[in-house]
N, C-alpha and C. Protein backbone atom coordinates (compact mmCIF):
# COMPACT_ATOMS: atom_id res chain seq x y z
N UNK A 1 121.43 -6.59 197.59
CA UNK A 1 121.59 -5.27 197.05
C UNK A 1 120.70 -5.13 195.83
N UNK A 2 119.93 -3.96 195.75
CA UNK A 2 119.26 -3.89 194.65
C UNK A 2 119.50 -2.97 193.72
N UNK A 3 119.51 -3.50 192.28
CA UNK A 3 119.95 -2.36 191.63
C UNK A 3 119.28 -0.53 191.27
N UNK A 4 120.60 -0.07 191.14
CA UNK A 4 120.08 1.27 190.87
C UNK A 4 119.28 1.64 189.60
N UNK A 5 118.14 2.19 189.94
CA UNK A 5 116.97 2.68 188.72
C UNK A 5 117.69 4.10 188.16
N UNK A 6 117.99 3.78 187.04
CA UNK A 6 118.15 5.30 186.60
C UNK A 6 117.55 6.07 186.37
N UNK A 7 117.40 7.32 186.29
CA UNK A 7 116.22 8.40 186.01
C UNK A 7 116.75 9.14 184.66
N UNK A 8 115.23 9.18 184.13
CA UNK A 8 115.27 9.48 182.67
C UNK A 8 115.17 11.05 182.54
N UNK A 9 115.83 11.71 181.95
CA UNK A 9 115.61 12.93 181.78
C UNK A 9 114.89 13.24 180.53
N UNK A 10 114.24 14.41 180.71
CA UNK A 10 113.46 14.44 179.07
C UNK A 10 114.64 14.84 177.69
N UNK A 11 113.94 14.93 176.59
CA UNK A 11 115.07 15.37 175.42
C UNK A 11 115.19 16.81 175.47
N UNK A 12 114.61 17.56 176.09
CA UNK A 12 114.86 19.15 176.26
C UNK A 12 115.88 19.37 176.82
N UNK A 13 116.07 18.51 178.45
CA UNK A 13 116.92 18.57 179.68
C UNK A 13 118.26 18.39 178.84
N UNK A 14 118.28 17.04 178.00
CA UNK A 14 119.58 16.37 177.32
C UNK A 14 119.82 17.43 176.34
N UNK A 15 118.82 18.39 175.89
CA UNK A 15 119.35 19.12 174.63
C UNK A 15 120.71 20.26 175.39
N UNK A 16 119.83 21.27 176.83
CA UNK A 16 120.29 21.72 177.83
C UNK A 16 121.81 21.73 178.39
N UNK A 17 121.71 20.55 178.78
CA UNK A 17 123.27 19.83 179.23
C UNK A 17 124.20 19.87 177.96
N UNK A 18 123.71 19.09 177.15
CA UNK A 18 124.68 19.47 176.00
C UNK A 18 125.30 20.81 175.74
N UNK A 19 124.01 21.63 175.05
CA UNK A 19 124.29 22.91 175.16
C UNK A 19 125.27 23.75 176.02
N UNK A 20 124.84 23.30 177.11
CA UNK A 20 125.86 24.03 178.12
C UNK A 20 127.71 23.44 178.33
N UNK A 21 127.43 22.12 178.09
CA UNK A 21 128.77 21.49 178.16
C UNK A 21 129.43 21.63 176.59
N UNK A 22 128.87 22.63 175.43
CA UNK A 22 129.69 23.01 174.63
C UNK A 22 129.90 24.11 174.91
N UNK A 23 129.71 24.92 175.90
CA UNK A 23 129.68 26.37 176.15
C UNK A 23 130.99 26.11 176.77
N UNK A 24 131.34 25.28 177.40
CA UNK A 24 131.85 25.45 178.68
C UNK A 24 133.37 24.94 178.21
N UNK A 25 133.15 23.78 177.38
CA UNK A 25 134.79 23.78 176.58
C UNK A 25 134.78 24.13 175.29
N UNK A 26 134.02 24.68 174.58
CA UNK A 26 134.33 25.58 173.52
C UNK A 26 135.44 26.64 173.23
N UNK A 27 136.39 26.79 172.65
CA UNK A 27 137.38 27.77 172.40
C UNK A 27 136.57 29.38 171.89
N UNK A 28 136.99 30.39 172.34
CA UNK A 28 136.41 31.56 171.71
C UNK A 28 137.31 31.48 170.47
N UNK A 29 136.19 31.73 169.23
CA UNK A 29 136.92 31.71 167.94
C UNK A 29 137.39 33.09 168.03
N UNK A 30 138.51 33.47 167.12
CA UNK A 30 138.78 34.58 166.52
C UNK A 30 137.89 35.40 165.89
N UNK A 31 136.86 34.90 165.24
CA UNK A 31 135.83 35.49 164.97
C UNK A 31 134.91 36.48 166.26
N UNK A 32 135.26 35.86 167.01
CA UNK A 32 134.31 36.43 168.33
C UNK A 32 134.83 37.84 168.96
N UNK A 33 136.25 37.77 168.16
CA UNK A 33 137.24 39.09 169.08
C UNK A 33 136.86 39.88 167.66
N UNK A 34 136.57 39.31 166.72
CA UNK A 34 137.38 40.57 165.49
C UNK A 34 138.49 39.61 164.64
N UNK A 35 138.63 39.79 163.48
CA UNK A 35 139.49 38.99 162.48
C UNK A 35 139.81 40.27 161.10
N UNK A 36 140.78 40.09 160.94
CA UNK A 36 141.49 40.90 159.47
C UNK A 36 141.57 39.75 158.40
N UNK A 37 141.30 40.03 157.32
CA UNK A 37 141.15 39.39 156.21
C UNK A 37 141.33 39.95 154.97
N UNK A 38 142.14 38.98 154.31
CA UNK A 38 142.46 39.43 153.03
C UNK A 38 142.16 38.34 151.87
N UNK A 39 141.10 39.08 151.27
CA UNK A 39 140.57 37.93 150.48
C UNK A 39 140.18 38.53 148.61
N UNK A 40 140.78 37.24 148.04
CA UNK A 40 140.67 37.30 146.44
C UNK A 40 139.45 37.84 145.77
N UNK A 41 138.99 38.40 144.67
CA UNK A 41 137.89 38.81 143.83
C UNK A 41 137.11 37.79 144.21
N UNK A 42 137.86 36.55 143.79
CA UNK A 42 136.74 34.92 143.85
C UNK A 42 136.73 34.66 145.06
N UNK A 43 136.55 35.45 146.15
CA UNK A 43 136.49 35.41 147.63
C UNK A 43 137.76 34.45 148.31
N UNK A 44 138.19 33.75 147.85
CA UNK A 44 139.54 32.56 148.15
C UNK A 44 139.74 33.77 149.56
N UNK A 45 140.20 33.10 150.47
CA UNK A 45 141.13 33.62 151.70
C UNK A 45 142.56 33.40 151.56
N UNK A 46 143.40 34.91 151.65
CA UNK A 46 144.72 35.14 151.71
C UNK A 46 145.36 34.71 152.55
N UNK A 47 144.79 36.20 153.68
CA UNK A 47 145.33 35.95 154.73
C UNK A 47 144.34 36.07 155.65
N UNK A 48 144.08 35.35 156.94
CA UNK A 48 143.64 36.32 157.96
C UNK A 48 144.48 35.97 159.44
N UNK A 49 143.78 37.20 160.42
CA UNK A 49 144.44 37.28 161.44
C UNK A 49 143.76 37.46 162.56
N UNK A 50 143.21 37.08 163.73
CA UNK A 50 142.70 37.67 164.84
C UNK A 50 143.10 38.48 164.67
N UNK A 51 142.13 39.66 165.68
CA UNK A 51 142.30 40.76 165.47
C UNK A 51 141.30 41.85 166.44
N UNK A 52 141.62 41.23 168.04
CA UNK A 52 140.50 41.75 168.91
C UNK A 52 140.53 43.23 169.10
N UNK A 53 139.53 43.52 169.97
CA UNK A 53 139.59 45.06 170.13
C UNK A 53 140.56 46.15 170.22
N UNK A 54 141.09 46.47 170.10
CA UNK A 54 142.22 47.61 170.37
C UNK A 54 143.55 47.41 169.81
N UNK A 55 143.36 46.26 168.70
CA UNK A 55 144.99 45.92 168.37
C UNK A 55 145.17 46.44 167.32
N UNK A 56 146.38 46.67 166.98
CA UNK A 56 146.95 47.61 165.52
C UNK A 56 147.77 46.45 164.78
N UNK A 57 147.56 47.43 163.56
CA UNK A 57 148.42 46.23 162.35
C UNK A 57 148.57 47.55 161.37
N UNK A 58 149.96 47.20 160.44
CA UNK A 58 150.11 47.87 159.45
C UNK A 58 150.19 47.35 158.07
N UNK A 59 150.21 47.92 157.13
CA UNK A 59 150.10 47.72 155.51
C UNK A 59 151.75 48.05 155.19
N UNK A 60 152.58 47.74 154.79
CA UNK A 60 153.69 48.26 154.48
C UNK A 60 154.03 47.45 152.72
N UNK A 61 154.67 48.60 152.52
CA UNK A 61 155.22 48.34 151.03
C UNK A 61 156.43 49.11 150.62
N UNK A 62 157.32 48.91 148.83
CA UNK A 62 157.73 49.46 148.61
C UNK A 62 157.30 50.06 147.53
N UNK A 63 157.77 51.49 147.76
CA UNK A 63 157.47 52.68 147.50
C UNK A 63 157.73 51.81 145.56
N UNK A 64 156.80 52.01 144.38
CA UNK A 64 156.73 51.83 143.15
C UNK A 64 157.80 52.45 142.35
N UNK A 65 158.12 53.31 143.10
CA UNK A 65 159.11 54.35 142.09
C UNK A 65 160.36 54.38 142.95
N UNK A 66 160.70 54.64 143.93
CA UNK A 66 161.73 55.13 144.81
C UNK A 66 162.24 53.62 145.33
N UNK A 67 161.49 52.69 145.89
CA UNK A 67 161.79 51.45 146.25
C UNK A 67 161.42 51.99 148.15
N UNK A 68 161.59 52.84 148.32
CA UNK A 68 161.37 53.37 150.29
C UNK A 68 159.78 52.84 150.80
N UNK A 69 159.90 52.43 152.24
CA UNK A 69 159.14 51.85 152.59
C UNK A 69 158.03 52.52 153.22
N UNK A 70 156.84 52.34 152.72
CA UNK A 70 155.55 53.12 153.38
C UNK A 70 154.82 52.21 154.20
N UNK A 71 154.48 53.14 154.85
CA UNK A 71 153.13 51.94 156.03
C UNK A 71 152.06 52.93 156.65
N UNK A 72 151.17 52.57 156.29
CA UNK A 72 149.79 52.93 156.52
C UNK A 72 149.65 51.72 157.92
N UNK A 73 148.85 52.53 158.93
CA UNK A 73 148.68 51.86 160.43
C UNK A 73 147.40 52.09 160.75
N UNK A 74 146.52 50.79 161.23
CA UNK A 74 145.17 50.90 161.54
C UNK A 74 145.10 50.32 162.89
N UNK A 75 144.00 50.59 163.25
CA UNK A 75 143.56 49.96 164.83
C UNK A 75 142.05 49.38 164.83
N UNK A 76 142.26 48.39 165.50
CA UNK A 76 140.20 47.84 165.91
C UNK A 76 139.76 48.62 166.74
N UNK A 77 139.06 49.66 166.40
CA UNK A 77 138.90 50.61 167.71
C UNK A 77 137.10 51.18 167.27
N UNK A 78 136.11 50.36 168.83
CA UNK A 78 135.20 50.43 168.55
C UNK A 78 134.20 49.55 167.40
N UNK A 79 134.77 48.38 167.15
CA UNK A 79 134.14 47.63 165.72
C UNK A 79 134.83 48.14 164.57
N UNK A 80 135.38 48.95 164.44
CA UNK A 80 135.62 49.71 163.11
C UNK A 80 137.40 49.35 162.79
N UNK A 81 137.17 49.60 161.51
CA UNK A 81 138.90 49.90 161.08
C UNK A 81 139.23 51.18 161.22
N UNK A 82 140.27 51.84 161.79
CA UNK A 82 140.60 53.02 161.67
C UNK A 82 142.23 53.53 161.13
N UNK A 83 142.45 54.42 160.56
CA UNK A 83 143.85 54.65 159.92
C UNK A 83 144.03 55.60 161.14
N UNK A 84 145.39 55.10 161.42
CA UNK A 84 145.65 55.90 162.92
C UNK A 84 146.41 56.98 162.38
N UNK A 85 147.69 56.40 161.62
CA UNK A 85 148.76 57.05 161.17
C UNK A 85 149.54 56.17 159.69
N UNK A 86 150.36 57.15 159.50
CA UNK A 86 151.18 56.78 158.28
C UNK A 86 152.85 57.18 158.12
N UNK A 87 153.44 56.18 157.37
CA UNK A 87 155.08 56.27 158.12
C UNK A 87 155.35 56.58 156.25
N UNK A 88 156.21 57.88 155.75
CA UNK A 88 156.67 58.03 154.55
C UNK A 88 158.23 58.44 154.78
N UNK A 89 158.97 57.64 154.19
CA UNK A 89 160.36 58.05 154.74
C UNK A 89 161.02 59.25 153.91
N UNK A 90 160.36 59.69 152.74
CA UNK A 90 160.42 60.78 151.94
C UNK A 90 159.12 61.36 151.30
N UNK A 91 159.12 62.40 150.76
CA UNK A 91 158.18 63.01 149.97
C UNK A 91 158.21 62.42 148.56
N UNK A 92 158.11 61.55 147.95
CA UNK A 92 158.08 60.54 146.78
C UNK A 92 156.96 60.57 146.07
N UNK A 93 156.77 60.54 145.29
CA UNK A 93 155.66 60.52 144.21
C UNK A 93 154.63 60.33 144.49
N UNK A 94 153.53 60.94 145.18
CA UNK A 94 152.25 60.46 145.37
C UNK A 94 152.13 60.47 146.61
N UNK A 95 152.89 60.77 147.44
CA UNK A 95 153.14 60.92 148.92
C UNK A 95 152.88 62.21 149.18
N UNK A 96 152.79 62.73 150.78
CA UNK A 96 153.35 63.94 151.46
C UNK A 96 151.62 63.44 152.26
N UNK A 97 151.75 64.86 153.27
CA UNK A 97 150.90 65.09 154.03
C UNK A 97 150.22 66.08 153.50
N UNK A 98 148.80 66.56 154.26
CA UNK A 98 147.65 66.94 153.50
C UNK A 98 147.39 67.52 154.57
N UNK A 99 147.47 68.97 154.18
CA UNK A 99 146.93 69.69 155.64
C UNK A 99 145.40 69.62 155.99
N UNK A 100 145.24 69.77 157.41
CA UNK A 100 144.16 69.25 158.08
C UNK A 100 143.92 67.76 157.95
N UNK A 101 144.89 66.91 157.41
CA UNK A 101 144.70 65.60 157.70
C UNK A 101 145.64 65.10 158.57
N UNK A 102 145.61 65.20 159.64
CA UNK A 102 146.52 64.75 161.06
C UNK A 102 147.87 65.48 161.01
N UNK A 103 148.95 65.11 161.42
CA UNK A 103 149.70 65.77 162.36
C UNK A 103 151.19 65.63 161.53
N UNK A 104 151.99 65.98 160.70
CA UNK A 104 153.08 65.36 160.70
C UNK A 104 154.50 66.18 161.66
N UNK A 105 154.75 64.81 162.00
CA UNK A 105 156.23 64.82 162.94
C UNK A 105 157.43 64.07 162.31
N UNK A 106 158.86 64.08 162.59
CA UNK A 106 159.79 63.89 161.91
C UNK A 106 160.05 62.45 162.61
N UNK A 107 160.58 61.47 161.86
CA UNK A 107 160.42 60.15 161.95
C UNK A 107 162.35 59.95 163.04
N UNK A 108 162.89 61.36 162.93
CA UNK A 108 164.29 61.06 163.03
C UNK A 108 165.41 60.73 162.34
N UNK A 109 164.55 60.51 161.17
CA UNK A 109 165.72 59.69 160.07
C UNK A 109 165.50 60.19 158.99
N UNK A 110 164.64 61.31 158.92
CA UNK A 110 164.79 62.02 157.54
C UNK A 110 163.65 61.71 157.07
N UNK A 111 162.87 61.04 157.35
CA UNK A 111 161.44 60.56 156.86
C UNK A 111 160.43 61.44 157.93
N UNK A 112 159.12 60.80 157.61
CA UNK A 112 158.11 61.70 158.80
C UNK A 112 156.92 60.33 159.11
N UNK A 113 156.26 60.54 160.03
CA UNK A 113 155.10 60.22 160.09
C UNK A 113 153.67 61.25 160.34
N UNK A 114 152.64 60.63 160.07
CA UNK A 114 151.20 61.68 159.66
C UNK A 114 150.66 60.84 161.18
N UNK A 115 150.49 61.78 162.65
CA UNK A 115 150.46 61.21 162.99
C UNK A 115 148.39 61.81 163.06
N UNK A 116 147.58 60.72 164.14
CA UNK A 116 145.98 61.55 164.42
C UNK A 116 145.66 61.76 163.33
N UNK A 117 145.49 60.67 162.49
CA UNK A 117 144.65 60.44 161.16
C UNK A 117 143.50 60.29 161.72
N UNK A 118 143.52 59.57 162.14
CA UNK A 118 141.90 58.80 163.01
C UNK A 118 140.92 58.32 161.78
N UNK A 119 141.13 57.90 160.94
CA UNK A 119 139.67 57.91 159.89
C UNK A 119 139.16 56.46 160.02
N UNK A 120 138.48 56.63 160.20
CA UNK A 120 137.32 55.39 160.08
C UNK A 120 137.05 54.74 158.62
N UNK A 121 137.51 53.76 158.08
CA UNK A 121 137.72 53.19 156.83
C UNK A 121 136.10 53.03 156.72
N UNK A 122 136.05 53.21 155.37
CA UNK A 122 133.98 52.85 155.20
C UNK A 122 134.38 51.86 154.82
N UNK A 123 132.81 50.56 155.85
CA UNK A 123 132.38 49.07 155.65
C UNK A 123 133.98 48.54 156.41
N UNK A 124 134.59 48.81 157.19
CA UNK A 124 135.86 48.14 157.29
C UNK A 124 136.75 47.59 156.09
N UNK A 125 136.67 48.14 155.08
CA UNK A 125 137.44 47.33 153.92
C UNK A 125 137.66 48.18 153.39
N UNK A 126 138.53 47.91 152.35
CA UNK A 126 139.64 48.83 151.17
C UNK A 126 139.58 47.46 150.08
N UNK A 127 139.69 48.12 148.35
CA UNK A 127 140.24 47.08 147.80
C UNK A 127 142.01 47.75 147.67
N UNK A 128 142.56 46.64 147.67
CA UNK A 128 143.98 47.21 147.14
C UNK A 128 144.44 46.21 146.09
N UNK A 129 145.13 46.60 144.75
CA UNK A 129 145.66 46.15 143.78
C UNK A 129 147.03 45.65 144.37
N UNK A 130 147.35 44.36 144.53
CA UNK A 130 148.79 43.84 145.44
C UNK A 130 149.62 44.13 144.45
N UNK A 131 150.97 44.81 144.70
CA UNK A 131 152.05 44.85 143.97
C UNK A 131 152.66 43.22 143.81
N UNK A 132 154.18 43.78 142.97
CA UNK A 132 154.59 42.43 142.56
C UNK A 132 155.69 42.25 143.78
N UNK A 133 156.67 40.91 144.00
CA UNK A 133 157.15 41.28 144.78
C UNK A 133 158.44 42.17 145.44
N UNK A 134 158.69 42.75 144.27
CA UNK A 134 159.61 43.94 144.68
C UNK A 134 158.85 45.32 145.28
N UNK A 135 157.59 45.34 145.27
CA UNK A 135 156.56 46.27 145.91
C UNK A 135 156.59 45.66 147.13
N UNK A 136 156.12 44.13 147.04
CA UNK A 136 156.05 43.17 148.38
C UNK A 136 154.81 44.01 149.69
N UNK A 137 153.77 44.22 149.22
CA UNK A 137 152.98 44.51 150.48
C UNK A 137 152.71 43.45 151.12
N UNK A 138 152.73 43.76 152.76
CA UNK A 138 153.11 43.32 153.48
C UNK A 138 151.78 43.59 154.90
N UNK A 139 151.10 42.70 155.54
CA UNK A 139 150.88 43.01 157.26
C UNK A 139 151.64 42.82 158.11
N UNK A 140 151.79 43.59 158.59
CA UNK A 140 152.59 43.74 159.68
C UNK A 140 151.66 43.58 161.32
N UNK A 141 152.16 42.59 162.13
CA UNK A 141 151.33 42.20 163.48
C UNK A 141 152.03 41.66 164.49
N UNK A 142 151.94 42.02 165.53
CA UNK A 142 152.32 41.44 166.85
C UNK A 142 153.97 40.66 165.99
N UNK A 143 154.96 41.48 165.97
CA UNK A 143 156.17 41.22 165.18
C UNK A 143 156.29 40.65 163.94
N UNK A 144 155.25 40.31 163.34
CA UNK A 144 155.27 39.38 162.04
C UNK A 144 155.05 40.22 160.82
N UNK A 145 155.81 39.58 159.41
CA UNK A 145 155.82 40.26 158.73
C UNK A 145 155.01 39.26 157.71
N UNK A 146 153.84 39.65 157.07
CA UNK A 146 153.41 38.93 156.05
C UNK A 146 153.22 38.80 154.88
N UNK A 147 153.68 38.75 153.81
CA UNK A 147 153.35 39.12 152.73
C UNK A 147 152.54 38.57 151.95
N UNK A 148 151.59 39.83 151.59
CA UNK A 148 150.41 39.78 150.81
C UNK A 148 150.79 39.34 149.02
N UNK A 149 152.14 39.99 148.76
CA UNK A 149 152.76 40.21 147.54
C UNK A 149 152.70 38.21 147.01
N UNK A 150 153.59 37.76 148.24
CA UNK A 150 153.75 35.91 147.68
C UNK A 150 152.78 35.53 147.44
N UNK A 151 151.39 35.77 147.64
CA UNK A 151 150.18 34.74 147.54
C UNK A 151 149.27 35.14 146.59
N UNK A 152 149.26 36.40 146.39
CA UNK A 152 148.39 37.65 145.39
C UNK A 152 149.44 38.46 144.39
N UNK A 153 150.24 38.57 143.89
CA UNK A 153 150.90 39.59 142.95
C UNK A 153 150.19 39.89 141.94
N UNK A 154 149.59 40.93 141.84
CA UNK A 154 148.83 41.68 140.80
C UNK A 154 147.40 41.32 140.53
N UNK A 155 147.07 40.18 141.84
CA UNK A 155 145.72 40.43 141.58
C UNK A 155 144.64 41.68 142.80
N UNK A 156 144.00 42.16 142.64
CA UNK A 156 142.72 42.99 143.49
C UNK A 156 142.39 42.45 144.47
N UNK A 157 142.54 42.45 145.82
CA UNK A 157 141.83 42.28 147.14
C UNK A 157 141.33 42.70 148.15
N UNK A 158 140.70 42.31 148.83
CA UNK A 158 139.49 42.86 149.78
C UNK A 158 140.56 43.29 151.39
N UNK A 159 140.84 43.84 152.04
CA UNK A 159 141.18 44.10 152.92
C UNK A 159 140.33 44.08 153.93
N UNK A 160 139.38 43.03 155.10
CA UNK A 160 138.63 43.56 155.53
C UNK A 160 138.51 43.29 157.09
N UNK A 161 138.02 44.39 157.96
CA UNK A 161 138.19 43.74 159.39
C UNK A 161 136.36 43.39 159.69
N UNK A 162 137.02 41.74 160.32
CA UNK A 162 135.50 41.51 160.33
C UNK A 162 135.45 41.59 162.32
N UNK A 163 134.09 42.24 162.43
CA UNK A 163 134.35 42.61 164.02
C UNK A 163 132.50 41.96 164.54
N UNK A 164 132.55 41.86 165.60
CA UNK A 164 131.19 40.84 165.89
C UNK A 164 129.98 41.99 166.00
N UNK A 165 130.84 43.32 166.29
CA UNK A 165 129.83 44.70 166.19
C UNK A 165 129.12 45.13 164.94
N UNK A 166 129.85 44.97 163.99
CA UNK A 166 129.81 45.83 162.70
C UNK A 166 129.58 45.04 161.52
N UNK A 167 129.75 43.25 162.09
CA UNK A 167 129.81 42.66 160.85
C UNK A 167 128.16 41.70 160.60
N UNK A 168 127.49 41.21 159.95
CA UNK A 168 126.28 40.58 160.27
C UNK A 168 127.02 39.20 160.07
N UNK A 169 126.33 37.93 160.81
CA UNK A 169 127.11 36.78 160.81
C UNK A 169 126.46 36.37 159.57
C-alpha cells in the first residue's frame, strides 16, 4: 500500500475556506438586526438591547410632580427611531396633547394615549437627563422592565438606536 500524497492548496484557497467556514458558524450579532443603547457622557454603556426591524420599546417614568406614569413608545421602522405614540394617564404639568400632533384616544382609565405620532427622532438619538429613582425611567421590551434610573440617576445620556442602515460601522 502506498501512501497518500496530500495536495497542497495555495494560501488564498486556505484564506477562502476559512472565510467561509466563519460565515457559516458565525452567530448574527445584534448589531446586524439593529441595537438600542443607552450610553454615559464618557460613552460607558448602560444599557443595550437588540433591537431588529419592526420591534417597539418604550421609555416609561414617573411623572416629577404627580408621581403617574408616562411612556413615550418607539419602533425600528425603516433604520430609523420613530415615536409611535405616548401613554399620559392625566393632563399633569408639562403634559397634554398638541393639536396636529397625532391622535388622542381615551386610555379607559381616565388617562389617554397620543396615538400616530409617527416622528422620526433626528440621528436616532435623544439626550435624556435620568431621573432619580423615584422618577425611575425605565425601557420597557419584549415584557421587561429596565431601569435606566439604578445605573444612571442624574447623570445625561445618549438614547440611541444603532441600525446597520443608518448607522456607519
Amino acid at each position: 500500500m502506498t501512501p497518500r500524497r496530500r495536495r497542497a492548496f495555495a494560501p488564498a484557497t486556505w484564506r477562502a475556506l476559512a472565510l467561509g467556514l466563519m460565515l457559516a458558524v458565525s452567530p448574527v450579532g445584534a448589531d446586524d438586526a439593529g441595537r438600542l443603547e443607552v450610553r454615559g457622557d464618557d460613552d460607558r454603556l448602560i444599557l443595550a438591547l437588540p433591537m431588529p426591524e419592526g420591534e417597539r420599546w418604550c421609555l416609561e417614568w414617573n411623572h416629577s410632580v404627580t408621581g403617574i406614569r408616562v411612556q413615550d413608545c418607539y419602533r425600528h421602522r425603516a433604520g430609523r427611531m420613530v415615536l409611535e405614540r405616548s401613554h399620559q394617564p392625566d393632563f399633569a404639568a408639562g403634559l397634554g396633547h398638541v393639536p396636529g400632533r397625532g391622535r388622542q384616544v381615551s386610555d379607559g382609565r381616565g388617562g389617554y394615549w397620543i396615538e400616530e405620532i409617527d416622528e422620526p427622532v433626528p440621528g436616532n438619538r435623544y439626550y435624556l437627563r435620568v431621573g432619580s429613582p423615584e422618577v425611575d425611567h425605565r425601557l420597557l421590551h419584549a415584557g421587561r422592565r429596565l431601569s435606566i434610573s439604578e445605573r444612571a440617576a442624574g447623570e445625561r445620556v445618549t438614547i440611541h438606536l444603532r441600525s446597520p442602515s443608518t448607522t456607519p460601522p
